[in-house]
C-alpha atoms as a PDB file:
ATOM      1  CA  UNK A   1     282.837 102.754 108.355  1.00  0.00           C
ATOM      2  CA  UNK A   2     281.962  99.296 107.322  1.00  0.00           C
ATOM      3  CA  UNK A   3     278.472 100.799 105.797  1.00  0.00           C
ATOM      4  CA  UNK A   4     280.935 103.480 103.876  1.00  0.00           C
ATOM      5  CA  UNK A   5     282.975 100.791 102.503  1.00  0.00           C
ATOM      6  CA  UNK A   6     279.994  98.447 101.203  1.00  0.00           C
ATOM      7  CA  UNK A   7     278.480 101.415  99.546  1.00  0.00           C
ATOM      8  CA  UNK A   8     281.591 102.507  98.046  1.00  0.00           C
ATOM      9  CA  UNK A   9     282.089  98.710  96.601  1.00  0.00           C
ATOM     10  CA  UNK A  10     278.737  98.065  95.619  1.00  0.00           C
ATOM     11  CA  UNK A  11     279.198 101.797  93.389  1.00  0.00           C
ATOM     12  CA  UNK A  12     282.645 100.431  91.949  1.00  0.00           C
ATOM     13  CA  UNK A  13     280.971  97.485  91.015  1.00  0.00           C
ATOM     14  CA  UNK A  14     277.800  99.177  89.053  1.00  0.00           C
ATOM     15  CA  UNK A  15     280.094 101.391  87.142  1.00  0.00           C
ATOM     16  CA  UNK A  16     282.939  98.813  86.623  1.00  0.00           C
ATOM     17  CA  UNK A  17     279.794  96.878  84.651  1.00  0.00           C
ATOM     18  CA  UNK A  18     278.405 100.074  82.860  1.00  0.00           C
ATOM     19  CA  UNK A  19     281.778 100.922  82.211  1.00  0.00           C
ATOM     20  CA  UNK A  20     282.339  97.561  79.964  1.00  0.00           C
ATOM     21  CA  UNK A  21     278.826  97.393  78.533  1.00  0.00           C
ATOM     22  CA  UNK A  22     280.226 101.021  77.100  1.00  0.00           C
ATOM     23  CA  UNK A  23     282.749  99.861  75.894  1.00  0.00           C
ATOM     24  CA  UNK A  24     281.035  96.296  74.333  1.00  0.00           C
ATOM     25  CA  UNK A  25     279.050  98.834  72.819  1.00  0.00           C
ATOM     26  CA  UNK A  26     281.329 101.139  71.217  1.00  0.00           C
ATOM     27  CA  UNK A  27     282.935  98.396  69.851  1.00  0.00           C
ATOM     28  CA  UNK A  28     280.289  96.874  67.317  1.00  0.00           C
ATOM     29  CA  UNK A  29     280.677  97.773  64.052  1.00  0.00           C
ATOM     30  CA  UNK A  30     278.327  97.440  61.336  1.00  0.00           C
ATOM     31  CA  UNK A  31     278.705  96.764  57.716  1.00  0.00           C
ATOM     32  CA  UNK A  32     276.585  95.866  54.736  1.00  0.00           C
ATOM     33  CA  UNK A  33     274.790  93.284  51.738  1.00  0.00           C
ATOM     34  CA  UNK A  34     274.719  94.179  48.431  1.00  0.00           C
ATOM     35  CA  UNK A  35     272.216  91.740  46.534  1.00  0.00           C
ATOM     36  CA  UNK A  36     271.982  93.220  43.634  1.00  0.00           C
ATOM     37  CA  UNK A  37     272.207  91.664  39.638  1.00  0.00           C
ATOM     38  CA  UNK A  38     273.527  95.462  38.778  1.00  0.00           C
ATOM     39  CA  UNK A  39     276.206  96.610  41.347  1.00  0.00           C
ATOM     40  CA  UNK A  40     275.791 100.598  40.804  1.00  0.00           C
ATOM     41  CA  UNK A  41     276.571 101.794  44.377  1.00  0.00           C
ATOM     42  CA  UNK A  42     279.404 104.020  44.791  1.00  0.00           C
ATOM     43  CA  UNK A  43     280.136 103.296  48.586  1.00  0.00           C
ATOM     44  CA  UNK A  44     284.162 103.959  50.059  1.00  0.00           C
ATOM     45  CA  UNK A  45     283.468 104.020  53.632  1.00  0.00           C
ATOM     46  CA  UNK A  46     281.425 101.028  54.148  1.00  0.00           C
ATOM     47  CA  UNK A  47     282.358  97.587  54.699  1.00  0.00           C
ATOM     48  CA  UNK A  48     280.381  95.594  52.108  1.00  0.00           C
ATOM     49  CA  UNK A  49     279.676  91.905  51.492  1.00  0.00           C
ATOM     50  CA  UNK A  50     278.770  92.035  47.345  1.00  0.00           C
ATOM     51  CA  UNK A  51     276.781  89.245  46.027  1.00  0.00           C
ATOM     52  CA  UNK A  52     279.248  88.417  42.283  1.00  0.00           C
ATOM     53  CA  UNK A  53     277.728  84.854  41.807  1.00  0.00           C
ATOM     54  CA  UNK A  54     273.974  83.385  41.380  1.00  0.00           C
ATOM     55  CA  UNK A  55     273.866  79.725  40.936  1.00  0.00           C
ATOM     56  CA  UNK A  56     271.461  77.512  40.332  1.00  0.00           C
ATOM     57  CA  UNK A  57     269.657  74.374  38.958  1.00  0.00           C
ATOM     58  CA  UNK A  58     266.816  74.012  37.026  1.00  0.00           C
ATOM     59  CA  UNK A  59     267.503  71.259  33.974  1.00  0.00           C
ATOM     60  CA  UNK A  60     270.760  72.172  34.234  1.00  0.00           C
ATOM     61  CA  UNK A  61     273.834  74.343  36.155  1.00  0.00           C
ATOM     62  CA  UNK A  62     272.893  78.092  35.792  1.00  0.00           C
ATOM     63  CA  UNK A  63     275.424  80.637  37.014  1.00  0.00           C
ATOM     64  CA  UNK A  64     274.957  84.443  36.559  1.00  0.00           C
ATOM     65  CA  UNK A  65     277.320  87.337  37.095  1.00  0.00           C
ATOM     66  CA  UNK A  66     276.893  90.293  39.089  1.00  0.00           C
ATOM     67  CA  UNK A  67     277.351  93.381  36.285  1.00  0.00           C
ATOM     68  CA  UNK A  68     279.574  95.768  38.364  1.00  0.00           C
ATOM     69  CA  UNK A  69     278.600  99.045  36.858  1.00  0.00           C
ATOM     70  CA  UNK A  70     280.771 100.665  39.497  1.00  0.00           C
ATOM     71  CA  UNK A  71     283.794  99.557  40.859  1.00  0.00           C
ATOM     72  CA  UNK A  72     283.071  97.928  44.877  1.00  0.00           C
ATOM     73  CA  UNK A  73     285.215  99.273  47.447  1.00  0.00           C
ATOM     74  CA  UNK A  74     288.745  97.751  47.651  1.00  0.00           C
ATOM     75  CA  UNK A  75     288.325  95.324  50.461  1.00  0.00           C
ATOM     76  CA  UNK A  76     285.124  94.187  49.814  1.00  0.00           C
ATOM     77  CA  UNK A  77     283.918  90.532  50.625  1.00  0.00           C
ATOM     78  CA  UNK A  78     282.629  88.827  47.594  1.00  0.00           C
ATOM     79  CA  UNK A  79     279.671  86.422  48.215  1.00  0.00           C
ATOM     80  CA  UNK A  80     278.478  83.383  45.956  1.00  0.00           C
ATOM     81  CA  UNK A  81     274.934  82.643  46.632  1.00  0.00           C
ATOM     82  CA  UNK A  82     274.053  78.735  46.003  1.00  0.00           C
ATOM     83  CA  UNK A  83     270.398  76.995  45.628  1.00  0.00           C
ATOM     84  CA  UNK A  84     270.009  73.885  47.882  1.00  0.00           C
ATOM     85  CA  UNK A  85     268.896  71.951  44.452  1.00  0.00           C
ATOM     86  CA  UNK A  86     272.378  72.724  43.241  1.00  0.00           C
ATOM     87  CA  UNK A  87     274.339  71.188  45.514  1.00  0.00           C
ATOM     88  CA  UNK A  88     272.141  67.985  45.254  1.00  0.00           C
ATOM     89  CA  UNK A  89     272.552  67.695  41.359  1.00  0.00           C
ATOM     90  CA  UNK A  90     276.035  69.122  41.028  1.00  0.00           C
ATOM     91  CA  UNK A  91     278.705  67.078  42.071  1.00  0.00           C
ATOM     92  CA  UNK A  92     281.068  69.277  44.196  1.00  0.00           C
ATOM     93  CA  UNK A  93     284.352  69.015  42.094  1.00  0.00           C
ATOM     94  CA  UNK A  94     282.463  70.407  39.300  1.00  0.00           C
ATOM     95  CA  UNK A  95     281.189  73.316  40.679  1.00  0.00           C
ATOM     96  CA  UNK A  96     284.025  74.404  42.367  1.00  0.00           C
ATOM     97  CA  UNK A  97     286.199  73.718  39.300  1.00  0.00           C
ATOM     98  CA  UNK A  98     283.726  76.457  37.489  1.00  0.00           C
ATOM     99  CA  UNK A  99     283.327  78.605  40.271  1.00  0.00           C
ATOM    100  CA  UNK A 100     287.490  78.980  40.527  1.00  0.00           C
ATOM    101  CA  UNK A 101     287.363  79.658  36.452  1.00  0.00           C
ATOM    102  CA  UNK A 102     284.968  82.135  36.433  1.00  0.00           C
ATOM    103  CA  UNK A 103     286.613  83.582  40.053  1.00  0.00           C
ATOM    104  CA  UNK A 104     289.550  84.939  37.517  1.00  0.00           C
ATOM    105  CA  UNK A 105     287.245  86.790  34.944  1.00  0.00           C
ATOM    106  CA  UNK A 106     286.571  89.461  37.428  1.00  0.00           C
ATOM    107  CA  UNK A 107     288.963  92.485  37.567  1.00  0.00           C
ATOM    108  CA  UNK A 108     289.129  92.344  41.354  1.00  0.00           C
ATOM    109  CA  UNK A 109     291.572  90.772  43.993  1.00  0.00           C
ATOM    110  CA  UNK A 110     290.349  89.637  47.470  1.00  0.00           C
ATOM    111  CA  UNK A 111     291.337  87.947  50.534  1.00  0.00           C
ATOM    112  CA  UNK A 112     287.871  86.203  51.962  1.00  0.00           C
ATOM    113  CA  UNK A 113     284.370  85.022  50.246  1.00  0.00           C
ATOM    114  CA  UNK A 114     281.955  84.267  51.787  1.00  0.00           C
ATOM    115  CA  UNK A 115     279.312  80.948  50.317  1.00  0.00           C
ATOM    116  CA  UNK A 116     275.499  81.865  51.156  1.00  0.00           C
ATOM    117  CA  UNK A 117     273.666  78.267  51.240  1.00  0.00           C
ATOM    118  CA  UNK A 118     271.015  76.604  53.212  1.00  0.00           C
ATOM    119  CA  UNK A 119     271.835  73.218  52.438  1.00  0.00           C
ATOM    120  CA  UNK A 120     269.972  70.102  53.847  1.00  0.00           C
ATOM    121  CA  UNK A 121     270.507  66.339  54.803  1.00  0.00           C
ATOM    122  CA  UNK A 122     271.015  65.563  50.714  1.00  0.00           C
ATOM    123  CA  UNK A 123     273.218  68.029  50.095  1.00  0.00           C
ATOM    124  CA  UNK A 124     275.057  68.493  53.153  1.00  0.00           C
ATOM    125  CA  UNK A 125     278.156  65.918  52.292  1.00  0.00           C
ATOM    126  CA  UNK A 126     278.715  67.447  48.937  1.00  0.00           C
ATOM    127  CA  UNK A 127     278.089  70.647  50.071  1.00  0.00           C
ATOM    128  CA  UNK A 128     280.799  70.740  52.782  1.00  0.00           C
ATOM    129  CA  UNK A 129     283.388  68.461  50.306  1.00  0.00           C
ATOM    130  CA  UNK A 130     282.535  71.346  48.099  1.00  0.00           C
ATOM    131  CA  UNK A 131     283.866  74.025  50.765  1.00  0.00           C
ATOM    132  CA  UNK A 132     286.755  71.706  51.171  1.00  0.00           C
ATOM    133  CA  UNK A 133     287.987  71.613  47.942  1.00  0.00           C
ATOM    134  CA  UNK A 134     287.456  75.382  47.267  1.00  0.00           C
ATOM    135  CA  UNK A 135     289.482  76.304  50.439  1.00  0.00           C
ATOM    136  CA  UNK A 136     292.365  74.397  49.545  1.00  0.00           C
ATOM    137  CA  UNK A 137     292.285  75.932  45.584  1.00  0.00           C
ATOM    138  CA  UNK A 138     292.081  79.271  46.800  1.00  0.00           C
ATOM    139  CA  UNK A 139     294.308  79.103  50.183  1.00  0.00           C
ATOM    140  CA  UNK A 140     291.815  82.171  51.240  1.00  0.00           C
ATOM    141  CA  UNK A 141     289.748  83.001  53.979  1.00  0.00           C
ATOM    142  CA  UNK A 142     286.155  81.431  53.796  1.00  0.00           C
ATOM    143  CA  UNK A 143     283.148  81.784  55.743  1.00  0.00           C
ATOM    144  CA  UNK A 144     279.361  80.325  55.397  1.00  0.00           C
ATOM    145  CA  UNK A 145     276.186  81.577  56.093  1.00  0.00           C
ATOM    146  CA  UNK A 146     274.187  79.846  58.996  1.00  0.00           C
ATOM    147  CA  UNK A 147     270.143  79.230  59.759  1.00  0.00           C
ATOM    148  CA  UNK A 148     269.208  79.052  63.175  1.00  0.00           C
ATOM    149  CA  UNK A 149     267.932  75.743  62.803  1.00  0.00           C
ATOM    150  CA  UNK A 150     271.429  74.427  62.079  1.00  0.00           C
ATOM    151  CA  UNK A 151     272.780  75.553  65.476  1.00  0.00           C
ATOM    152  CA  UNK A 152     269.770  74.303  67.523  1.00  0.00           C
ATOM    153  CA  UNK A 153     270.242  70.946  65.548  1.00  0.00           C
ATOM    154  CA  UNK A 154     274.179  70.938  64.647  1.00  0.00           C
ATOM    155  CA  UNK A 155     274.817  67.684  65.243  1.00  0.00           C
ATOM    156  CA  UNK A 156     272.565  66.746  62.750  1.00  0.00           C
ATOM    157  CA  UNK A 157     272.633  69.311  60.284  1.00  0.00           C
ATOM    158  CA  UNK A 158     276.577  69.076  60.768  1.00  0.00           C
ATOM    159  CA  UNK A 159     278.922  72.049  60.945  1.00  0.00           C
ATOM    160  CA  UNK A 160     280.746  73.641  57.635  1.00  0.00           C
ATOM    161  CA  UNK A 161     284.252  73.393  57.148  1.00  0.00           C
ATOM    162  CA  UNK A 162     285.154  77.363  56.905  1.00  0.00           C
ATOM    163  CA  UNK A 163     286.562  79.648  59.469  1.00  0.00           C
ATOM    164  CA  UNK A 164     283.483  81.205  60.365  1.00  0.00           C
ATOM    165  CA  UNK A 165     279.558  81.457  59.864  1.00  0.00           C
ATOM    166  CA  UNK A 166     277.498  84.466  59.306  1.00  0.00           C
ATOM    167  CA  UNK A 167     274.140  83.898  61.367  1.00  0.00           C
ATOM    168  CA  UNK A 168     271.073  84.868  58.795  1.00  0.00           C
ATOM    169  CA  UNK A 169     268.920  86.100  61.451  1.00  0.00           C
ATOM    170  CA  UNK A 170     265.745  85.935  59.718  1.00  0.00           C
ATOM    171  CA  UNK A 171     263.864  84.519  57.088  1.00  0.00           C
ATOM    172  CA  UNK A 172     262.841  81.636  60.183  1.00  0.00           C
ATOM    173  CA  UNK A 173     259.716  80.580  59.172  1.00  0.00           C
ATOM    174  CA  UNK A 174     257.236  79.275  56.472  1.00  0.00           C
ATOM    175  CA  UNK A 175     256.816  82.276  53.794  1.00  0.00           C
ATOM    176  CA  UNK A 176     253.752  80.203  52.546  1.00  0.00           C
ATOM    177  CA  UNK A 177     251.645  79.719  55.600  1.00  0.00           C
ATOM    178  CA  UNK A 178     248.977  81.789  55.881  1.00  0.00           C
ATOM    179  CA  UNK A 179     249.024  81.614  59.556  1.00  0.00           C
ATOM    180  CA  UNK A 180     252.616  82.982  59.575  1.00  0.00           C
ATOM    181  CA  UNK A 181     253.031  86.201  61.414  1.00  0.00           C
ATOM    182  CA  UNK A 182     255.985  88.086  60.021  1.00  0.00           C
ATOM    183  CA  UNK A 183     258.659  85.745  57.804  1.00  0.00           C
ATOM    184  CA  UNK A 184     260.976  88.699  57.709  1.00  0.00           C
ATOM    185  CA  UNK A 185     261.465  88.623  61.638  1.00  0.00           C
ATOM    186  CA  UNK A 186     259.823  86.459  64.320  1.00  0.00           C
ATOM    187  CA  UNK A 187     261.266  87.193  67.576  1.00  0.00           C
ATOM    188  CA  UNK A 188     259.176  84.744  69.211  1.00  0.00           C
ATOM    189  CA  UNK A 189     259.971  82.232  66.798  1.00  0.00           C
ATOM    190  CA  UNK A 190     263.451  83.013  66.768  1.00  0.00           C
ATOM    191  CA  UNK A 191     263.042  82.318  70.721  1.00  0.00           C
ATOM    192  CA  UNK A 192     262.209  78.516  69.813  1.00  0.00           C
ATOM    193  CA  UNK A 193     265.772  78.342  67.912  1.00  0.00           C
ATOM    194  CA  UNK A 194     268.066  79.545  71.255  1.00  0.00           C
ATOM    195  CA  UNK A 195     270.277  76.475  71.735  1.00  0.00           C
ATOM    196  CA  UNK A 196     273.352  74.902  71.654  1.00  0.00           C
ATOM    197  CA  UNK A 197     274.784  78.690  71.139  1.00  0.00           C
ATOM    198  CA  UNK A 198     277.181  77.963  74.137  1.00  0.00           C
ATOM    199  CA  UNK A 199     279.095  74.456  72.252  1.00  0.00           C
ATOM    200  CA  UNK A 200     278.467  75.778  68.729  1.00  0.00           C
ATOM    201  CA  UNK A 201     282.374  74.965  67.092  1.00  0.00           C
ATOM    202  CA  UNK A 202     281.997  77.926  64.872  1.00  0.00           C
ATOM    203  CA  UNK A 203     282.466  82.122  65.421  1.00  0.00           C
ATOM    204  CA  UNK A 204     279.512  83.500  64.671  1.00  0.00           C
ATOM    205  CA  UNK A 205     278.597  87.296  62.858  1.00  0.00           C
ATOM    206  CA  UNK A 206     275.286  88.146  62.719  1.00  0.00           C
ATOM    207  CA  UNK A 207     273.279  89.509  59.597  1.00  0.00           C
ATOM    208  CA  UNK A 208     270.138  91.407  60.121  1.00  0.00           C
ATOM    209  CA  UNK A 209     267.594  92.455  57.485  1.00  0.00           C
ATOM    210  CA  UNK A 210     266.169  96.337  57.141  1.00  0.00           C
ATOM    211  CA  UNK A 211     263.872  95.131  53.961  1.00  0.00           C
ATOM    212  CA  UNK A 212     260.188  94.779  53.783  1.00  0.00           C
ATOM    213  CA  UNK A 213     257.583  92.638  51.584  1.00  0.00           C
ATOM    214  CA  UNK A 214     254.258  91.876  51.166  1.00  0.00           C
ATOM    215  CA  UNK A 215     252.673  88.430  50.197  1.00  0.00           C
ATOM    216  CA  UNK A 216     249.507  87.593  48.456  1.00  0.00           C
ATOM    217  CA  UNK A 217     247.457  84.916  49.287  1.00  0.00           C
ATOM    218  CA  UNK A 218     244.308  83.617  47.324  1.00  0.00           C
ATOM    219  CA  UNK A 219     242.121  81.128  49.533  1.00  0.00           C
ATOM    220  CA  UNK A 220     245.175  81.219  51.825  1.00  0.00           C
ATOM    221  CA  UNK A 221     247.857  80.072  49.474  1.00  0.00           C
ATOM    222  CA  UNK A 222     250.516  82.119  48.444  1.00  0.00           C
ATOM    223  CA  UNK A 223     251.108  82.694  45.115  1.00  0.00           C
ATOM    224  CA  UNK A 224     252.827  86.063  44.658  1.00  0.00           C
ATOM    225  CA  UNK A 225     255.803  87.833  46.781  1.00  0.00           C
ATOM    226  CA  UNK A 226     256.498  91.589  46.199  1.00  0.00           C
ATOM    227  CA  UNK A 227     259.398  93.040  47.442  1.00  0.00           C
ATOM    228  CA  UNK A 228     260.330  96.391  48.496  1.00  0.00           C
ATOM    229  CA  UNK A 229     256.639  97.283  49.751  1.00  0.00           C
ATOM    230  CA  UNK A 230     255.861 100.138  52.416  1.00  0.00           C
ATOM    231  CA  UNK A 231     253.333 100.824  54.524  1.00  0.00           C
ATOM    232  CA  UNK A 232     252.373 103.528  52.213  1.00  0.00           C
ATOM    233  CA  UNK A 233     251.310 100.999  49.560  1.00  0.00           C
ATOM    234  CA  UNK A 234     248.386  99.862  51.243  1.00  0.00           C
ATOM    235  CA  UNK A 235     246.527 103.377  51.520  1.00  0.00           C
ATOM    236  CA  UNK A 236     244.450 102.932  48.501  1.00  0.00           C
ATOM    237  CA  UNK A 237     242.267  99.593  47.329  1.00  0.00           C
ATOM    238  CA  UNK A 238     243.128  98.004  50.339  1.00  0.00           C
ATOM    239  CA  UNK A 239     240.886  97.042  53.660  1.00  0.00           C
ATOM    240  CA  UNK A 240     243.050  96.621  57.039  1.00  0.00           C
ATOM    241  CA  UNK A 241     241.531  93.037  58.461  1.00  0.00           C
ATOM    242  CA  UNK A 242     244.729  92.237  61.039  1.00  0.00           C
ATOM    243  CA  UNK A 243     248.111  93.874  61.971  1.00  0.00           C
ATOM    244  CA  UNK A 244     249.398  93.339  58.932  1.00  0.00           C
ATOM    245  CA  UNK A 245     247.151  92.280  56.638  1.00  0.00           C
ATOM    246  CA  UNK A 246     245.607  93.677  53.998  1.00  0.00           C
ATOM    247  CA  UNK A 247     242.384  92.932  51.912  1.00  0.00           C
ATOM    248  CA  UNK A 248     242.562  94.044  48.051  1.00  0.00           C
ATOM    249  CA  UNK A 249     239.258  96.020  47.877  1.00  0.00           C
ATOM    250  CA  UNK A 250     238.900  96.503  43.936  1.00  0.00           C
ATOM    251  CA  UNK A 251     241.299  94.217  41.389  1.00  0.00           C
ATOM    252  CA  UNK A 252     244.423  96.261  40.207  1.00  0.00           C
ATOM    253  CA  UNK A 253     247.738  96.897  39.140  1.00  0.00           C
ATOM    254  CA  UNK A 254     250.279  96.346  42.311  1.00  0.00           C
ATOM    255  CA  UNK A 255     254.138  96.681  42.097  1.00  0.00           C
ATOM    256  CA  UNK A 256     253.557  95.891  38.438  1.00  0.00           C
ATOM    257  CA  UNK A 257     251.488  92.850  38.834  1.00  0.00           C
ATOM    258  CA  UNK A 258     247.697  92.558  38.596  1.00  0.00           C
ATOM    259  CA  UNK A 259     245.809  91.657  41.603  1.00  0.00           C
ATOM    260  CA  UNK A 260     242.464  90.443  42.394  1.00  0.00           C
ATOM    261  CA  UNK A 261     239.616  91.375  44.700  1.00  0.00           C
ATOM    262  CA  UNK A 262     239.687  89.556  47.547  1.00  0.00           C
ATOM    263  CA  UNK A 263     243.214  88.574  47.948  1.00  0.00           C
ATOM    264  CA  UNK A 264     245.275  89.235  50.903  1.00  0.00           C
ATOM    265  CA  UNK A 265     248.418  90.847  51.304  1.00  0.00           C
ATOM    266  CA  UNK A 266     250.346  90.194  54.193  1.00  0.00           C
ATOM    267  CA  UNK A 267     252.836  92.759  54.680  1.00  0.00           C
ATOM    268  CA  UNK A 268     256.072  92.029  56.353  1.00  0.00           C
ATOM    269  CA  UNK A 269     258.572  94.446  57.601  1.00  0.00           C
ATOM    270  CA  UNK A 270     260.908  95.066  60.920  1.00  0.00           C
ATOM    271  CA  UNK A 271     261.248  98.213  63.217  1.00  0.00           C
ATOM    272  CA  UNK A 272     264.223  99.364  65.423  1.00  0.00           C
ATOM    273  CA  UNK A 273     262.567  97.369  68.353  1.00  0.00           C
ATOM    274  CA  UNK A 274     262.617  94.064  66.579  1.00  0.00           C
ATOM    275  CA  UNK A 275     266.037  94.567  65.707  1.00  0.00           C
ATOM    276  CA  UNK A 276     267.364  95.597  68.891  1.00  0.00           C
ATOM    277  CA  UNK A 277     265.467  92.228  70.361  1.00  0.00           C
ATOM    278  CA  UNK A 278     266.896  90.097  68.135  1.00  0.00           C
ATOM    279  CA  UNK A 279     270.493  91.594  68.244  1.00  0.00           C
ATOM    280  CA  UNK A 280     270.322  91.681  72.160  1.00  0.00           C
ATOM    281  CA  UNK A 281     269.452  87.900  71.716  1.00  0.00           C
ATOM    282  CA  UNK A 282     272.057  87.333  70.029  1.00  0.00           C
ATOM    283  CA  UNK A 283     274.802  88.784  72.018  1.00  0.00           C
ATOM    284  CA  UNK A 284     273.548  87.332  75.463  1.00  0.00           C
ATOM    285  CA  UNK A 285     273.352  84.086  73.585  1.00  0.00           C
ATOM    286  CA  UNK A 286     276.504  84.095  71.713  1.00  0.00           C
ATOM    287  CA  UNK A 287     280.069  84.349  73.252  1.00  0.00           C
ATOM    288  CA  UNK A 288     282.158  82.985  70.622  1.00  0.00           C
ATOM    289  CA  UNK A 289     281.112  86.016  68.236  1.00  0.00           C
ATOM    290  CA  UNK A 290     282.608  89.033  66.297  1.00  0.00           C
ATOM    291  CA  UNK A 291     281.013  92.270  66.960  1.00  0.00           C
ATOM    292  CA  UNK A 292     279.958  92.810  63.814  1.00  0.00           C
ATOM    293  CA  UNK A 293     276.652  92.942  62.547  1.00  0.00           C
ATOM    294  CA  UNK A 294     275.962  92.545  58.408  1.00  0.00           C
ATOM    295  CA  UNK A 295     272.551  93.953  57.563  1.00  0.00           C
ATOM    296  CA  UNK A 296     270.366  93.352  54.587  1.00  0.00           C
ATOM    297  CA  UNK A 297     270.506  95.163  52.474  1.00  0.00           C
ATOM    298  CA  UNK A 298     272.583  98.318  51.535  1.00  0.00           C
ATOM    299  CA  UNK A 299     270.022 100.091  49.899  1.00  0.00           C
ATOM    300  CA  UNK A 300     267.417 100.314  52.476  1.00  0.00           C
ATOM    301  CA  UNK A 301     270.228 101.476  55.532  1.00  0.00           C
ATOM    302  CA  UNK A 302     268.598 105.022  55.502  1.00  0.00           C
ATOM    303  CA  UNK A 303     265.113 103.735  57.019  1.00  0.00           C
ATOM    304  CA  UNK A 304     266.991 103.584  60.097  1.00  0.00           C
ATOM    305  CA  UNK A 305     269.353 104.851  62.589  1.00  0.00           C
ATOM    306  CA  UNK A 306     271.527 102.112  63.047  1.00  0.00           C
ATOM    307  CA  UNK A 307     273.954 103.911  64.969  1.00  0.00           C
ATOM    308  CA  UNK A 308     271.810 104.588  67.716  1.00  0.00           C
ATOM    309  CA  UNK A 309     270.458 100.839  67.133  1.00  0.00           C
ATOM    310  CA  UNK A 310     274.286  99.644  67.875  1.00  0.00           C
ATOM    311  CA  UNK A 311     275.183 102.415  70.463  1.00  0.00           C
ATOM    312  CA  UNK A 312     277.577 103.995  68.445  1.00  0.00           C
ATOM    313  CA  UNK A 313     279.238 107.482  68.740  1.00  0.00           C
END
């Protein structure tokens, strides 16, 4: 009898814990980037996050507008991408005084936005007055994207002042080593970045990418990066020396741009293995997390099945 009932505990137990792994699950939702200078997607069922603003510094404050071809779907998040070099030559009340003026030139409404910026020790002060100042002008929600290195090292780094951070989960390592492996995702690197998850102050989502690259090295410095590159690319004029890395057989056109004999391509791109690694990572490291997971970008969702990536019905 005593046998029955341990048996009978031990199976209430195991499908008690399958039971809410179903339903943890079922309940991640997915939702996208949009990155683009032209906004033509005509999307109504997806949540988005829409790049409007590009700012930079060169000699001096450079701000472009996304051109919204099409109208984005009504609750979208807008996004303001901001250079590190800004924020260290801008002071903060000036930027956000003509990031709030240009904010009213665009036909939409919105309730969040979301600042994409991977500031540094310089910048960091003006940076977060910055977020400061714009929260209490526009009374709205505001979140900030995050590098792994600034959890791992938060109380250096510091923490943003916004309600929540969106974890860029790759993009981890040096784009212009040669000896880099993949700068697009890293797993193993990634693995190097896993602390301080359990006291970070902020909720964390996590962003994902689904886009691929290759770059080209000549005597093993980089001096070219083409995006949107497939495996496909590489079938012609091209020698397989590693994994992924390619040598240019006879000098030609590539992607529009003229390379040489000689020159390596490394080509960088993620699978549904990766990503399941690094968004199982995530979640066991995590607790203080929405279930949402932003991948990037839009355009290249149909590459995979992200519903059976996420477990969803």
């Amino acid at each position: 009898m005593k046998k029955y009932i341990l048996v009978s505990f031990v199976f209430f137990i195991a499908f008690f814990i399958f039971f809410e792994k179903s339903k943890e699950n079922t309940n991640k939702t997915m939702s996208f980037y949009s990155w683009e200078n032209s906004y033509k997607e005509k999307i109504e069922h997806e949540k988005m996050y829409i790049k409007i603003l590009d700012i930079k510094y060169s000699t001096k404050l450079e701000i472009v507008k996304t051109n919204f071809i099409e109208n984005p779907p009504k609750e979208f998040i807008p996004v303001i991408f901001i250079t590190n070099k800004t924020l260290q030559k801008v002071d903060y009340k000036d930027l956000s005084k003509d990031i709030l003026e240009i904010l009213k030139t665009f036909d939409f409404s919105f309730d969040e936005i979301q600042i994409d910026c991977d500031w540094s020790d310089s910048s960091r002060s003006n940076f977060f007055l910055f977020l400061e100042d714009l929260k209490s002008n526009l009374n709205k929600t505001i979140s900030a994207t995050i590098r792994l290195h600034q959890i791992k090292y938060f109380s250096k780094t510091g923490v943003p002042p916004v309600d929540y951070g969106v974890l860029m989960y790759y993009n981890m390592s040096d784009l212009g080593d040669f000896e880099t492996k993949n700068y697009v995702l890293d797993n193993d690197i990634a693995k190097k970045y896993h602390y301080n998850f359990d006291i970070y102050p902020l909720k964390l989502k996590i962003a994902l990418p689904l886009y691929s690259q290759a770059v080209q090295f000549r005597d093993k410095k980089a001096i070219n990066l083409f995006e949107a590159v497939d495996q496909e690319d590489f079938s012609i004029n091209f020698e397989k020396i590693d994994e992924n890395r390619y040598k240019v057989l006879n000098s030609h056109y590539f992607k529009g741009k003229y390379i040489y004999k000689d020159d390596i391509l490394r080509f960088e791109s993620v699978n549904e293995d990766d990503l399941k690694i690094a968004l199982n990572d995530f979640l066991n490291l995590s607790k203080n997390r929405f279930d949402e997971i932003i991948f990037y970008t839009y355009k290249y969702k149909k590459r995979y099945n992200l519903k059976k990536l996420l477990n969803i019905q």
